[in-house]
Protein backbone atom coordinates (compact mmCIF):
# COMPACT_ATOMS: atom_id res chain seq x y z
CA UNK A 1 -123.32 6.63 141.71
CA UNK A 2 -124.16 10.11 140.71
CA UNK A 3 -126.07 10.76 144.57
CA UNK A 4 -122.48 9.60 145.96
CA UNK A 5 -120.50 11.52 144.30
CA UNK A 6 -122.71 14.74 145.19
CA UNK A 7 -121.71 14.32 148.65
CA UNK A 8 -118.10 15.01 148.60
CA UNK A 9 -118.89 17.97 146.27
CA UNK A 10 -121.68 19.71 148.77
CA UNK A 11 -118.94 19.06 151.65
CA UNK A 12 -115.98 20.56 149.81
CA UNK A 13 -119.04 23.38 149.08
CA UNK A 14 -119.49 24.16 152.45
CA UNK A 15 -116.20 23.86 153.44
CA UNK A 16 -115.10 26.49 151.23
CA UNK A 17 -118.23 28.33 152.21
CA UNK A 18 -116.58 28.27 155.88
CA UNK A 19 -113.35 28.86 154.81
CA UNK A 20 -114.74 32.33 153.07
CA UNK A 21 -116.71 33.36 156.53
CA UNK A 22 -113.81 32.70 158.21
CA UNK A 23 -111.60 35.01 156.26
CA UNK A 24 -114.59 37.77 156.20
CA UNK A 25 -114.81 37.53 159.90
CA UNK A 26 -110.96 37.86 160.19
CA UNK A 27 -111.22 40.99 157.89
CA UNK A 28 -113.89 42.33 159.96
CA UNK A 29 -111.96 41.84 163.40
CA UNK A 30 -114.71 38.81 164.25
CA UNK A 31 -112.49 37.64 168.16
CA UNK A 32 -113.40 34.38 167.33
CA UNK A 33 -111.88 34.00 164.06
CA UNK A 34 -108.94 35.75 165.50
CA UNK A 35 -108.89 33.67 168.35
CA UNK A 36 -109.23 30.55 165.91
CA UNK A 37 -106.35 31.91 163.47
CA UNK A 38 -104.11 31.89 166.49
CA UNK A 39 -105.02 28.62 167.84
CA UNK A 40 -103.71 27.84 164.53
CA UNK A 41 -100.49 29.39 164.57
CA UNK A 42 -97.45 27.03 165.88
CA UNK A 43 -96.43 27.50 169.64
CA UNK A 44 -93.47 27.84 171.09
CA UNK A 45 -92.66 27.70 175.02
CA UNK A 46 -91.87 31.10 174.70
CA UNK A 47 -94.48 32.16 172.84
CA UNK A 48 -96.58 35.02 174.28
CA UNK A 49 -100.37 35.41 173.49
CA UNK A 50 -101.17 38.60 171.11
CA UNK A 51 -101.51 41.98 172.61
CA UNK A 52 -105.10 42.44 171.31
CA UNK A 53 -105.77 38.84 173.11
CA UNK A 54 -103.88 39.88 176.15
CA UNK A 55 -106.21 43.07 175.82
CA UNK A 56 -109.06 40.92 176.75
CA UNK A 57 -107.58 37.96 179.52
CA UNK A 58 -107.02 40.13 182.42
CA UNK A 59 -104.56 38.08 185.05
CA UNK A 60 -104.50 38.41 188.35
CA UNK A 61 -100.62 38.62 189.90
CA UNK A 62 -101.26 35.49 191.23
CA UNK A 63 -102.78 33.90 187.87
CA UNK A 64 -99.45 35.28 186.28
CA UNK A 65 -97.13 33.64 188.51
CA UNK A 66 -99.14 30.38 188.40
CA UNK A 67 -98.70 30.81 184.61
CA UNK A 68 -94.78 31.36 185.08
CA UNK A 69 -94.55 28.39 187.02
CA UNK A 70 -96.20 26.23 184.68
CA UNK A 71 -93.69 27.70 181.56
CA UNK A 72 -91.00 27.05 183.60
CA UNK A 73 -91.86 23.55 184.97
CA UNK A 74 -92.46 22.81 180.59
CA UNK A 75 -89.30 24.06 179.97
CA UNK A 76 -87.74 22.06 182.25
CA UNK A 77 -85.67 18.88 180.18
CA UNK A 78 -86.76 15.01 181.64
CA UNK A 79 -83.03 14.62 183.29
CA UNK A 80 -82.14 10.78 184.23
CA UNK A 81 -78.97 12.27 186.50
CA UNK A 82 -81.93 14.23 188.73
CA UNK A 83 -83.16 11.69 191.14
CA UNK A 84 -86.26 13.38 191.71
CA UNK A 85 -87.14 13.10 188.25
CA UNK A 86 -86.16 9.37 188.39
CA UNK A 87 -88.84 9.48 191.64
CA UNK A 88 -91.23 11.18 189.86
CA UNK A 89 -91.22 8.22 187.39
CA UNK A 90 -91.16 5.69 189.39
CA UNK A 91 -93.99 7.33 191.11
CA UNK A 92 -95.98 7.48 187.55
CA UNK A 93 -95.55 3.32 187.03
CA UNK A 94 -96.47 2.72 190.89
CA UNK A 95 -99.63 4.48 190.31
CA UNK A 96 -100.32 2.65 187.22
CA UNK A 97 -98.87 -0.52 187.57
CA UNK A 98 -98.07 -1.49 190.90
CA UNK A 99 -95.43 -0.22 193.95
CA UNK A 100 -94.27 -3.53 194.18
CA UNK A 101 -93.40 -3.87 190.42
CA UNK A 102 -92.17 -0.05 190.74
CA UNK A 103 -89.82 -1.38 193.19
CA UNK A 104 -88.19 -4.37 191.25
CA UNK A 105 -88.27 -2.02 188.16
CA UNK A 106 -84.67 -1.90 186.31
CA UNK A 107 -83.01 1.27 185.46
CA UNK A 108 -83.04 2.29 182.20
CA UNK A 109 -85.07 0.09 179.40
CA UNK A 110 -87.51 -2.37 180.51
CA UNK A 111 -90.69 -3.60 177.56
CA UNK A 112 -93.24 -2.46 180.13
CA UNK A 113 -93.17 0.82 179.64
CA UNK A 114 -93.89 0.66 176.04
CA UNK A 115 -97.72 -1.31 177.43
CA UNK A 116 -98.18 2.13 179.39
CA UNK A 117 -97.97 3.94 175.64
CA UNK A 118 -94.22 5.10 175.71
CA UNK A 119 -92.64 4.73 172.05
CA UNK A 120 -89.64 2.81 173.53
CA UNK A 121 -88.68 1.04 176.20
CA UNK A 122 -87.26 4.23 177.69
CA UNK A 123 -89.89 6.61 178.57
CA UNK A 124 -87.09 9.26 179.52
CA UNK A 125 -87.02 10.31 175.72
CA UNK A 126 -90.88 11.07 175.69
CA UNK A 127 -91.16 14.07 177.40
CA UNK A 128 -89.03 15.94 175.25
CA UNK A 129 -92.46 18.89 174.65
CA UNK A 130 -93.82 19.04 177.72
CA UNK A 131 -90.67 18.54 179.90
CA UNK A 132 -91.36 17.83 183.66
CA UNK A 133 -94.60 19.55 183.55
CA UNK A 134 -95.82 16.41 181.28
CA UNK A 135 -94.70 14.01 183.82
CA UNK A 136 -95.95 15.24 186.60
CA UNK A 137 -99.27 15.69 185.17
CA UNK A 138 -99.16 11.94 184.04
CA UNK A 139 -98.48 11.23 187.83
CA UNK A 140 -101.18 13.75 189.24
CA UNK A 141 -103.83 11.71 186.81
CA UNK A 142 -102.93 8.38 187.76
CA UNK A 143 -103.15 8.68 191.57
CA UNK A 144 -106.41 10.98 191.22
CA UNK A 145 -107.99 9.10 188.85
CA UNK A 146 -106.73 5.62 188.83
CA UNK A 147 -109.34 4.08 187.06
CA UNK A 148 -109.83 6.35 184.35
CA UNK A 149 -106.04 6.32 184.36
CA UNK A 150 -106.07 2.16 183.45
CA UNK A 151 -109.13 2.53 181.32
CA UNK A 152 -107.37 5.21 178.63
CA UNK A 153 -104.56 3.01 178.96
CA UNK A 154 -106.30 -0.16 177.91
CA UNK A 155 -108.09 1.57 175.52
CA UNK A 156 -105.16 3.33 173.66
CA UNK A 157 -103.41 -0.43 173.70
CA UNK A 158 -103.13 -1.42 170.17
């Protein structure tokens, strides 16, 4: 009893042991522990990374604009009056289902969705975060990787 009870005091130990290191190296300018302590922080969409960060990441013009594109494709809203996002969708549960169930899919609510890990039977309301970019990295994993794809899906199935 007393051995077990060690344990959870040795761990907190260290733990506040790290949590002291991690302060010195912040006080000392340590880029890791800065880096860390940002990772940390909450991001937003428009969030830009820290000068003294920015200091150090050098983009190319083209990196930037790759980087603008992707911001912009996340901050674009999951719309079910655009039909290409309704393709894009579609396009997701062919890749992972079947076209020929894509095809006889309903609009709107249907229970399958909800086996592919969506909270409801509407998917649409899911990609509130990560916007279109989300989706159409969904749909880029489950045509390049289809059986990875099914295997994560299986495995996250409760």
């Amino acid at each position: 009893p007393q051995a077990a009870s060690s344990k959870p005091l040795a761990a907190s130990a260290s733990l506040g042991q790290q949590r002291r290191k991690t302060r010195r190296a912040e006080e000392e300018g340590n880029t890791f522990a800065r880096v860390l302590a940002a990772w940390n922080e909450p991001v937003g969409i428009a969030t830009v990374a820290p000068a003294w960060l920015k200091e150090g990441v050098v983009c190319t013009e083209e990196e930037e604009e790759c980087l603008a594109q992707l911001r912009h494709l996340a901050s674009v809203a999951y719309s079910q009056e655009e039909p290409t996002h309704e393709l894009q969708l579609r396009r997701y549960f062919a890749a992972v289902r079947s076209p020929a169930e894509a095809r006889e899919l309903p609009e709107g609510k249907d229970p399958r969705w909800k086996e592919l890990g969506f909270q409801a039977e509407d998917p649409r309301t899911d990609f509130r975060g990560g916007g279109l970019l989300a989706l159409q990295n969904m749909c880029f994993l489950a045509e390049a990787y289809p059986e990875r794809t099914v295997r994560m899906l299986r495995e996250a199935a409760p």
